[in-house]
PDB file of N, CA and C in Angstrom:
ATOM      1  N   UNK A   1       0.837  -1.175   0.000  1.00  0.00           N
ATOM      2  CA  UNK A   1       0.000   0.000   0.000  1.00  0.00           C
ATOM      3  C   UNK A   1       0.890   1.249   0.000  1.00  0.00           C
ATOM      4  N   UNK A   2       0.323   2.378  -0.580  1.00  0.00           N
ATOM      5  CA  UNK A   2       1.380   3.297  -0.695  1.00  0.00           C
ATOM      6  C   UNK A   2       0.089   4.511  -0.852  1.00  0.00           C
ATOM      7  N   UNK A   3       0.395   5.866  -0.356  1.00  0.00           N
ATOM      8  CA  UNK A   3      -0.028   6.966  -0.377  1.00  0.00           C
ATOM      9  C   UNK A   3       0.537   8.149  -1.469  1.00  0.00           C
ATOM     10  N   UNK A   4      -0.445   8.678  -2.508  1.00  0.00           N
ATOM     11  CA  UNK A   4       0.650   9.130  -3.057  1.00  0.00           C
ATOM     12  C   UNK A   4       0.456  11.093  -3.110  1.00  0.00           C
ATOM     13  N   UNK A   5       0.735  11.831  -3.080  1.00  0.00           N
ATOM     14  CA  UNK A   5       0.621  13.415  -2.916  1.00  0.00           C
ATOM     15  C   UNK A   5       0.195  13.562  -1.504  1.00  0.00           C
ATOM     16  N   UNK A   6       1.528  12.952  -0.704  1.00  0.00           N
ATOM     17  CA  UNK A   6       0.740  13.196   0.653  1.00  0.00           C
ATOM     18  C   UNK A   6       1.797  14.416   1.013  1.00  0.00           C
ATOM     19  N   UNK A   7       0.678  15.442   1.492  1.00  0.00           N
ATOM     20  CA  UNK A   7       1.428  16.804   2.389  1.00  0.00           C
ATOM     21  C   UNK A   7       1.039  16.450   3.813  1.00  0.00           C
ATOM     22  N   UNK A   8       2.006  17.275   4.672  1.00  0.00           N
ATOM     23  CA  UNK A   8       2.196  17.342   6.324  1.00  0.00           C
ATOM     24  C   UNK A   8       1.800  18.633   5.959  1.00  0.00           C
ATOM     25  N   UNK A   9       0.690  19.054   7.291  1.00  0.00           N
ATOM     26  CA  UNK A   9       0.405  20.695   7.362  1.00  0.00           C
ATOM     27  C   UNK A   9       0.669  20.829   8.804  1.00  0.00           C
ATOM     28  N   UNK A  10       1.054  22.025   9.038  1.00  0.00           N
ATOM     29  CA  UNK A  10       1.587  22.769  10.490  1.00  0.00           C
ATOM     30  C   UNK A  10       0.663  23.454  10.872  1.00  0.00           C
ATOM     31  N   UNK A  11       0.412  24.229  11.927  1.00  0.00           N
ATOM     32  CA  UNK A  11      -0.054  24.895  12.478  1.00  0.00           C
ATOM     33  C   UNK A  11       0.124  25.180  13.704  1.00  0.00           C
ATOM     34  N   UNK A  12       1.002  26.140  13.909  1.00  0.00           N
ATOM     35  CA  UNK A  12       1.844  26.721  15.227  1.00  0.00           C
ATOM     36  C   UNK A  12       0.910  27.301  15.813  1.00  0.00           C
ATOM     37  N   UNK A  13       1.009  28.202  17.102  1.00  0.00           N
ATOM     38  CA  UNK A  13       0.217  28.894  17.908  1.00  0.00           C
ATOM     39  C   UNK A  13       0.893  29.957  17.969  1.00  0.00           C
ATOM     40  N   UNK A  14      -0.045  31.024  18.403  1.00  0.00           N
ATOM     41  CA  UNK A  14       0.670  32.182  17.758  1.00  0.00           C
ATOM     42  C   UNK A  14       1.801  32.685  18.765  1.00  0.00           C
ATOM     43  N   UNK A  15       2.612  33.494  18.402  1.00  0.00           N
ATOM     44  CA  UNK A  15       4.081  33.324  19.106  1.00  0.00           C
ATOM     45  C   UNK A  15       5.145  32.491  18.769  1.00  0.00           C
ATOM     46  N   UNK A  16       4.896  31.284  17.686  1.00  0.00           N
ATOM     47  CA  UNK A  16       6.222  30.242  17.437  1.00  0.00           C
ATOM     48  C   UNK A  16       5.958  30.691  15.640  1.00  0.00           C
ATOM     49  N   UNK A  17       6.858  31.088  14.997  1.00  0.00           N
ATOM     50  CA  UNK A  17       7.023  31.193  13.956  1.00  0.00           C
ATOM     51  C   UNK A  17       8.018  29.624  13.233  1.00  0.00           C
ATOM     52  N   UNK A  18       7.242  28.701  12.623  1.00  0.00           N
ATOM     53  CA  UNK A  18       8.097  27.667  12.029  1.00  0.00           C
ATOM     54  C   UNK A  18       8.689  28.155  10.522  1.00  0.00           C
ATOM     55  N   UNK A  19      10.160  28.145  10.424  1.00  0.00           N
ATOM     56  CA  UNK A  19      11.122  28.412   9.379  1.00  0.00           C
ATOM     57  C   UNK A  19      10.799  27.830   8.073  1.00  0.00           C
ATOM     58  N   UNK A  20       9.931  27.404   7.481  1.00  0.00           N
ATOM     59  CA  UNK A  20       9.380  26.586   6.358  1.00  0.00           C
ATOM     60  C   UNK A  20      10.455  26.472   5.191  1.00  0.00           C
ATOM     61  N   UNK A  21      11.216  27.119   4.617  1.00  0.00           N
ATOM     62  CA  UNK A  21      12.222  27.243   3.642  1.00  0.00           C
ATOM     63  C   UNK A  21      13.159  26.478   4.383  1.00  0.00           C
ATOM     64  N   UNK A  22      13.529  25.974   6.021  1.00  0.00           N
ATOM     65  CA  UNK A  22      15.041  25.399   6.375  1.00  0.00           C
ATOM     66  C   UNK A  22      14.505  24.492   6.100  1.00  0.00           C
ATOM     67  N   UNK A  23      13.180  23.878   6.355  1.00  0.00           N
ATOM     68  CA  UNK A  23      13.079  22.394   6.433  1.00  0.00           C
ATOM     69  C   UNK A  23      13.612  21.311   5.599  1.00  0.00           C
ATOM     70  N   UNK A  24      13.584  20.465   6.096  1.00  0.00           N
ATOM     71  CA  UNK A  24      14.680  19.153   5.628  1.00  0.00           C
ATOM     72  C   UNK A  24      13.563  17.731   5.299  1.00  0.00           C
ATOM     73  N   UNK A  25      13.762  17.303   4.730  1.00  0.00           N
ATOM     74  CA  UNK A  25      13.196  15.342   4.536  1.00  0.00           C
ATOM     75  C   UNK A  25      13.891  14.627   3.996  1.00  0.00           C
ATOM     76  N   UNK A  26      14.106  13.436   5.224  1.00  0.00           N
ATOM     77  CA  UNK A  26      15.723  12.994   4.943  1.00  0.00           C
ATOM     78  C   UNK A  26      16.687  13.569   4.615  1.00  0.00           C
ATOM     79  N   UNK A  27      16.664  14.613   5.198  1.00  0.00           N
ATOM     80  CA  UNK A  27      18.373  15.442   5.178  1.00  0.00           C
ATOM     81  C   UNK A  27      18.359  16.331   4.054  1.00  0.00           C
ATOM     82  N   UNK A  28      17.157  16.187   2.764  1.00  0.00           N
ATOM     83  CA  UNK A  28      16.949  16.789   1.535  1.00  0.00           C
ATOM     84  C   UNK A  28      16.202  18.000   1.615  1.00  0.00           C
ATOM     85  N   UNK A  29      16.157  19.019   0.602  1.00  0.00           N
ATOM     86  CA  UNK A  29      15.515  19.361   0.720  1.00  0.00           C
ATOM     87  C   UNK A  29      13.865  19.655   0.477  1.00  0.00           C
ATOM     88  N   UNK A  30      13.007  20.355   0.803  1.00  0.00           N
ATOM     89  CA  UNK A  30      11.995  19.844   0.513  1.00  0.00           C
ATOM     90  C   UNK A  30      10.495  20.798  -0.023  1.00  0.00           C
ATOM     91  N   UNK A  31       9.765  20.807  -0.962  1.00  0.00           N
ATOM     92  CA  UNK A  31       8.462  21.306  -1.547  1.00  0.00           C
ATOM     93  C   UNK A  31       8.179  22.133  -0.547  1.00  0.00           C
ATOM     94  N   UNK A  32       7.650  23.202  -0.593  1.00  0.00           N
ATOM     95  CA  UNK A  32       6.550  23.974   0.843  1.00  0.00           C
ATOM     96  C   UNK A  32       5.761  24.728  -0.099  1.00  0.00           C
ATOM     97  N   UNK A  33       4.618  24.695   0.419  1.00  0.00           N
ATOM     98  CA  UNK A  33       3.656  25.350  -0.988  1.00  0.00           C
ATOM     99  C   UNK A  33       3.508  26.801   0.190  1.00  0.00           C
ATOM    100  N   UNK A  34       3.497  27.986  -1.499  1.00  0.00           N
ATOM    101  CA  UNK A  34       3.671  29.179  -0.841  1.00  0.00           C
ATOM    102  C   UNK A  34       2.317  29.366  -0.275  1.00  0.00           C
ATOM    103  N   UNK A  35       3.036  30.406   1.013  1.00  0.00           N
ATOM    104  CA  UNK A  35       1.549  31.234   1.794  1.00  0.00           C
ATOM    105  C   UNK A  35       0.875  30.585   2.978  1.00  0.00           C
ATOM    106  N   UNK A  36       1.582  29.126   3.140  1.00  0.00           N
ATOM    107  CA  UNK A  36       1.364  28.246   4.283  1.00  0.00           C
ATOM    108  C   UNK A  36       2.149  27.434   4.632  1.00  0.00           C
ATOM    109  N   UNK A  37       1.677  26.697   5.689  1.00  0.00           N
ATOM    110  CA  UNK A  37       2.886  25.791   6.437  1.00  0.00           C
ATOM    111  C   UNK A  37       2.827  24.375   5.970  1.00  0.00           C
ATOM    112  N   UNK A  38       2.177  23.571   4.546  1.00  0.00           N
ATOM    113  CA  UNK A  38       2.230  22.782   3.839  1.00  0.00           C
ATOM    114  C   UNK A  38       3.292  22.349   3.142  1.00  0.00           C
ATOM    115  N   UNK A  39       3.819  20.873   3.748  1.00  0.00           N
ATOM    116  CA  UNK A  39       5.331  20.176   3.449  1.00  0.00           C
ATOM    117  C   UNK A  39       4.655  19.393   2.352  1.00  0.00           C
ATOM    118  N   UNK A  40       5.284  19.516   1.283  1.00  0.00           N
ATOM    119  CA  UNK A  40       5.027  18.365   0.084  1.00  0.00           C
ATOM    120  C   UNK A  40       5.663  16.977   0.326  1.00  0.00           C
ATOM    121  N   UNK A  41       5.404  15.957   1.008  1.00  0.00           N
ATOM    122  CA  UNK A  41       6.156  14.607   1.107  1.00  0.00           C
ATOM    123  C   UNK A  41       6.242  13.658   0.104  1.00  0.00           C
ATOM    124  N   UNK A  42       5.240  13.956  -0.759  1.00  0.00           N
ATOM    125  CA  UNK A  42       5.507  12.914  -2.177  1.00  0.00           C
ATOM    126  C   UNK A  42       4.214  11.432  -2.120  1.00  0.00           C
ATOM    127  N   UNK A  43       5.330  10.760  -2.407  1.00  0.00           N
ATOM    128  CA  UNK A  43       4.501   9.330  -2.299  1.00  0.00           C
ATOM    129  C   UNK A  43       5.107   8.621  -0.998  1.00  0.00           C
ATOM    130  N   UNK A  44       4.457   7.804  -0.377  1.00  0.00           N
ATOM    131  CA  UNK A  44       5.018   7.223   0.737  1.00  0.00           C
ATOM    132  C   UNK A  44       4.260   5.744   0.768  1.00  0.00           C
ATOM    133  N   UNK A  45       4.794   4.752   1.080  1.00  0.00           N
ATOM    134  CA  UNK A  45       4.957   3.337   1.241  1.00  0.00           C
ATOM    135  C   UNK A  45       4.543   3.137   2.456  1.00  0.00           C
ATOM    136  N   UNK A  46       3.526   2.349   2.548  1.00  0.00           N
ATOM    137  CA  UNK A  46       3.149   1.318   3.840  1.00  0.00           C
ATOM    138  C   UNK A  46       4.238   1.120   4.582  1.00  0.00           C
ATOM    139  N   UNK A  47       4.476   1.643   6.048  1.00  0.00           N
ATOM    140  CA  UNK A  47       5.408   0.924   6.702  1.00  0.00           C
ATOM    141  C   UNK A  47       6.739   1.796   6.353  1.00  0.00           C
ATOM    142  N   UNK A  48       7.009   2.897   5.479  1.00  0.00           N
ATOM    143  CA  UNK A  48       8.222   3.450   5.658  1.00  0.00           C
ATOM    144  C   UNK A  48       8.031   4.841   6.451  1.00  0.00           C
ATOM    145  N   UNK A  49       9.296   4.506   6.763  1.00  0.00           N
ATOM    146  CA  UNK A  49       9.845   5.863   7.651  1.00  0.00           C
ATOM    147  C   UNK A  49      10.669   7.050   6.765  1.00  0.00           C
ATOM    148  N   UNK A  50      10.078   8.325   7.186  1.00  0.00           N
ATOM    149  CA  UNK A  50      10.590   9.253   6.673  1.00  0.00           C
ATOM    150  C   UNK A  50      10.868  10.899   8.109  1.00  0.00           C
ATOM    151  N   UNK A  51      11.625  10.987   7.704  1.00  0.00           N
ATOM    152  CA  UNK A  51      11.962  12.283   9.049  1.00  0.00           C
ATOM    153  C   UNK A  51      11.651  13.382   8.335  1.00  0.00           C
ATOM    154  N   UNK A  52      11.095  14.213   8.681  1.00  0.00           N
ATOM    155  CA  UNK A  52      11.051  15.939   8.316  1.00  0.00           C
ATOM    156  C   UNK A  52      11.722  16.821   9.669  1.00  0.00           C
ATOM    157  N   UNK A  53      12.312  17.723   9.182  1.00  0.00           N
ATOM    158  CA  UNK A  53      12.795  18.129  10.933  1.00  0.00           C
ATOM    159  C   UNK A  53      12.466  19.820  10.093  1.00  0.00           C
ATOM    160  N   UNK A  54      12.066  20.864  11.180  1.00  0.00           N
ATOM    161  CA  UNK A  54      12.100  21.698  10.606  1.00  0.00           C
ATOM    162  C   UNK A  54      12.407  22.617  12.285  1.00  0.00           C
ATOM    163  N   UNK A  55      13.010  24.212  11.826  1.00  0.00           N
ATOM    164  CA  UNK A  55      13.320  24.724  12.942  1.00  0.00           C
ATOM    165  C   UNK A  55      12.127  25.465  13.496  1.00  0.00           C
ATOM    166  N   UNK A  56      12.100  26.301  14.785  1.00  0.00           N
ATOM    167  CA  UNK A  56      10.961  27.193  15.062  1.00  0.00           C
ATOM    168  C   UNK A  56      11.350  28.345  15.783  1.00  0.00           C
ATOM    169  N   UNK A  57      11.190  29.746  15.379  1.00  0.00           N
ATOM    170  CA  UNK A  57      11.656  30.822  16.149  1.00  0.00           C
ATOM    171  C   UNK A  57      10.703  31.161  17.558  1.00  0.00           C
ATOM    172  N   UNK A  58      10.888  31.065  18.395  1.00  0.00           N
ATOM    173  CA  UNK A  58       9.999  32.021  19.605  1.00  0.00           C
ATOM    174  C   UNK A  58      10.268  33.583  19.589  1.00  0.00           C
ATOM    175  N   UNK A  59       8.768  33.947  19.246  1.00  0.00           N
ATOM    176  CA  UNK A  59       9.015  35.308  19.718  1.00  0.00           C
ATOM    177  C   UNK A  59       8.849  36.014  20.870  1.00  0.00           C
ATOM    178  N   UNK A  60       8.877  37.361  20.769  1.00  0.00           N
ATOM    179  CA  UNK A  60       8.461  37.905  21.667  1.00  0.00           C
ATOM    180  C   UNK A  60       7.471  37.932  23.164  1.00  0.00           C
ATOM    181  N   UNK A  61       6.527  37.056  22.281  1.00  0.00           N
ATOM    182  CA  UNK A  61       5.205  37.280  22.480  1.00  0.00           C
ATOM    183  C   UNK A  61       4.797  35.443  23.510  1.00  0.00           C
ATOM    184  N   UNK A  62       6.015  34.889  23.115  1.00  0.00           N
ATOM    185  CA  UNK A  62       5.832  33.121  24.064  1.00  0.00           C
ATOM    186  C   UNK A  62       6.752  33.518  25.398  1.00  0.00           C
ATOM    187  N   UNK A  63       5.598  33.183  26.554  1.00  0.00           N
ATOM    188  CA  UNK A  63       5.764  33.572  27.977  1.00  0.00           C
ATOM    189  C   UNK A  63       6.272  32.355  28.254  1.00  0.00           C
ATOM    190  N   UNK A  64       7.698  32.402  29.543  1.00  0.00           N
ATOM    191  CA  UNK A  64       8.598  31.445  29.970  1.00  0.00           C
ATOM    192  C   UNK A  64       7.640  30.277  30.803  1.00  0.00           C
ATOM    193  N   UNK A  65       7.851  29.416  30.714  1.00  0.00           N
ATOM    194  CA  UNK A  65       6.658  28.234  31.639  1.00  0.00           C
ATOM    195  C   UNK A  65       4.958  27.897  30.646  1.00  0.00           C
ATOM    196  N   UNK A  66       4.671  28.599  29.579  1.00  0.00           N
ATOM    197  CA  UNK A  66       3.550  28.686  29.298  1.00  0.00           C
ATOM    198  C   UNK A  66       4.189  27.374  28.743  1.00  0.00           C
ATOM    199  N   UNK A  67       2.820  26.420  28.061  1.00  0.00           N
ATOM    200  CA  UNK A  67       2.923  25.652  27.279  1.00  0.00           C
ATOM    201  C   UNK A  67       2.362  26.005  25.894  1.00  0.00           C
ATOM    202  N   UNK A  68       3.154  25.780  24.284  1.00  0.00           N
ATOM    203  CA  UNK A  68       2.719  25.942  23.202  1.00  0.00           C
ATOM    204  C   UNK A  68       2.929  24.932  22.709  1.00  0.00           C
ATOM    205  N   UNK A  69       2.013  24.812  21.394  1.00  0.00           N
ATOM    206  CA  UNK A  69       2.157  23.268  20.338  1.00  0.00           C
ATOM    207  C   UNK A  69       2.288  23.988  19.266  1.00  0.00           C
ATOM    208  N   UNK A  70       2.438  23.008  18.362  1.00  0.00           N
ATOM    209  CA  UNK A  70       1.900  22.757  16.875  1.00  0.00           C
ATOM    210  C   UNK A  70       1.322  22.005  16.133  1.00  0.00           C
ATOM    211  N   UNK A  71       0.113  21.735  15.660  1.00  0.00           N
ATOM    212  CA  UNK A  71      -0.624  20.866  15.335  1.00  0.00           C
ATOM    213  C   UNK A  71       0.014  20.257  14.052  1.00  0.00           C
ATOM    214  N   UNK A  72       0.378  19.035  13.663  1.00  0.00           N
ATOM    215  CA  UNK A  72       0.269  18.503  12.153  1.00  0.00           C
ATOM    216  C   UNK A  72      -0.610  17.426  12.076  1.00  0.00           C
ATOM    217  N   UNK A  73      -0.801  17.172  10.941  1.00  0.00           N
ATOM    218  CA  UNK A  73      -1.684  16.073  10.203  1.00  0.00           C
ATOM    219  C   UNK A  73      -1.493  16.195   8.796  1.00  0.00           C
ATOM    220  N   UNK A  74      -1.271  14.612   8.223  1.00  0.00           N
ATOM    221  CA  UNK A  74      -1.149  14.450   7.089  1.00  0.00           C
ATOM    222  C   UNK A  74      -2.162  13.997   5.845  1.00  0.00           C
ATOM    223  N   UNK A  75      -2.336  14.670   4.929  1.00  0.00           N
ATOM    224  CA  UNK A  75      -3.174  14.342   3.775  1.00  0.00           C
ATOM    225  C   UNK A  75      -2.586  13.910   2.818  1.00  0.00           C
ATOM    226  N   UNK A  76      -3.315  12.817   1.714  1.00  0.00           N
ATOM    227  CA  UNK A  76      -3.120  12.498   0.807  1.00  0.00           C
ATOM    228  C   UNK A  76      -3.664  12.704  -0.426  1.00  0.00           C
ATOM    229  N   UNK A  77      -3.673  12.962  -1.886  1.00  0.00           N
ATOM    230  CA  UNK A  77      -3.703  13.211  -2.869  1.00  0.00           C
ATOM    231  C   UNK A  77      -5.304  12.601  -3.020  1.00  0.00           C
ATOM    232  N   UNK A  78      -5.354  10.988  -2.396  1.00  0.00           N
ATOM    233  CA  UNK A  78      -6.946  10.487  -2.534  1.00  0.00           C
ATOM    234  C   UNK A  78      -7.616  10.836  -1.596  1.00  0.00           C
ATOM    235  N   UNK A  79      -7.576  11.642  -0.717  1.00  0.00           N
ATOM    236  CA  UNK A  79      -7.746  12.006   0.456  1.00  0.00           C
ATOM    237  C   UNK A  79      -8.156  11.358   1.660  1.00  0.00           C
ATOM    238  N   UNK A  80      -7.151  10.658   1.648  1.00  0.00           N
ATOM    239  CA  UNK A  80      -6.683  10.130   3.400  1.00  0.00           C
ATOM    240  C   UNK A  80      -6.464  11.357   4.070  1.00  0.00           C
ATOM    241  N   UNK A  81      -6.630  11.468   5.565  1.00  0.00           N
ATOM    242  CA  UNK A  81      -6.148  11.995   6.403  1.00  0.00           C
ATOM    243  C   UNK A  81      -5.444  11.394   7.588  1.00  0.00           C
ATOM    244  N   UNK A  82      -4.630  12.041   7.826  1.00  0.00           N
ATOM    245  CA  UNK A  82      -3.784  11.186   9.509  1.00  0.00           C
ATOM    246  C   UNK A  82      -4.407  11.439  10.439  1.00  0.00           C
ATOM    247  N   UNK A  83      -4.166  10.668  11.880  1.00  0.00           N
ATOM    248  CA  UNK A  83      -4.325  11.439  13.116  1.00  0.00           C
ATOM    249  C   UNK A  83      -3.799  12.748  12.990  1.00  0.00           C
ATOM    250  N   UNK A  84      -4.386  13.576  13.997  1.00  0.00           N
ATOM    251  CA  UNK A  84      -4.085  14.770  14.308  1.00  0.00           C
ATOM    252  C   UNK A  84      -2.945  14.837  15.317  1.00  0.00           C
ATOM    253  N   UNK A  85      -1.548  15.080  14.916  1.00  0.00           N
ATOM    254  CA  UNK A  85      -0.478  15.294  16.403  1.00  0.00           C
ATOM    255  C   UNK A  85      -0.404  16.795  17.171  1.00  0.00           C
ATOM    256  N   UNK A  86      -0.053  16.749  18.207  1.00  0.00           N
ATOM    257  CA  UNK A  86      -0.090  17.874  18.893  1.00  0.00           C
ATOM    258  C   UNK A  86       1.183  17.552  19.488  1.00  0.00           C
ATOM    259  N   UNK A  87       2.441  19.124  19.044  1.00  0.00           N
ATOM    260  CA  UNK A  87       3.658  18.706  19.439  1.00  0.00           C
ATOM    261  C   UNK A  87       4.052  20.096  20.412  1.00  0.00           C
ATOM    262  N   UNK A  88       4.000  19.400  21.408  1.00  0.00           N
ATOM    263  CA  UNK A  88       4.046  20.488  22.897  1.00  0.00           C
ATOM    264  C   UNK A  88       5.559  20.419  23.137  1.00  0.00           C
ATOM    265  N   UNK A  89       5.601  21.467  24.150  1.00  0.00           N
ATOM    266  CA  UNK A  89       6.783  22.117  24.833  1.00  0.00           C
ATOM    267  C   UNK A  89       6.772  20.943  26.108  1.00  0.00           C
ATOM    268  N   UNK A  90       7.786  19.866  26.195  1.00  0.00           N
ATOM    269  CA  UNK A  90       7.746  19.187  27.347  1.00  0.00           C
ATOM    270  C   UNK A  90       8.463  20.183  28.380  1.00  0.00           C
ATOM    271  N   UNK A  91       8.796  20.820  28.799  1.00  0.00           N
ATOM    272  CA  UNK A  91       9.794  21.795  29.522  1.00  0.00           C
ATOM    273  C   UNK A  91       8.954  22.847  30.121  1.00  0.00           C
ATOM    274  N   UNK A  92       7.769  22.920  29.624  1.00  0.00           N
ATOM    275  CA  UNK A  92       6.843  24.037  30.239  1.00  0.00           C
ATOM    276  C   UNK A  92       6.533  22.947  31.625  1.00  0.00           C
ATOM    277  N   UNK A  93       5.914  24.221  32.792  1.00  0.00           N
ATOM    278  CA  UNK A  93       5.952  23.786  33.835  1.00  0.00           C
ATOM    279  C   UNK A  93       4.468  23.866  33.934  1.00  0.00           C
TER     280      UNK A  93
END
């Protein structure tokens, strides 16, 4: 089984700006469709692993101890959708 035009979408909270142009997949670089936080991943295979790592600025505006996320979930071209992840600050108190 294989998925094929599947994008990862972001969605930070406001205060974390994610770098969309550094991002990486498998170390490569990678698609970002303009005007949003949409990673182009391609086609993907049942059962494979793929890394995206991307950086995130804090601004001004993210208070020390608060907790912030970023939501992703992945779509596909036939339109599958993923679970929804929620990627928190373990370090907030």
């Amino acid at each position: 089984m294989f998925l094929t035009g599947v994008e990862l979408v972001a969605d930070p909270q406001v205060g974390i700006i994610v770098r969309k142009e550094e991002a990486k997949l498998d170390e490569g670089a990678i698609p970002i469709a303009r005007g949003s936080i949409i990673f182009s991943l391609g086609t993907l295979s049942g059962g494979a692993e793929t890394i995206l790592t991307f950086p995130v600025i804090l601004t001004s505006g993210v208070l020390p101890g608060k907790a912030y996320e970023i939501t992703l979930f992945a779509r596909s071209a036939t339109g599958r959708n993923s679970d929804t992840f929620h990627v928190t600050n373990p370090c907030a108190a």
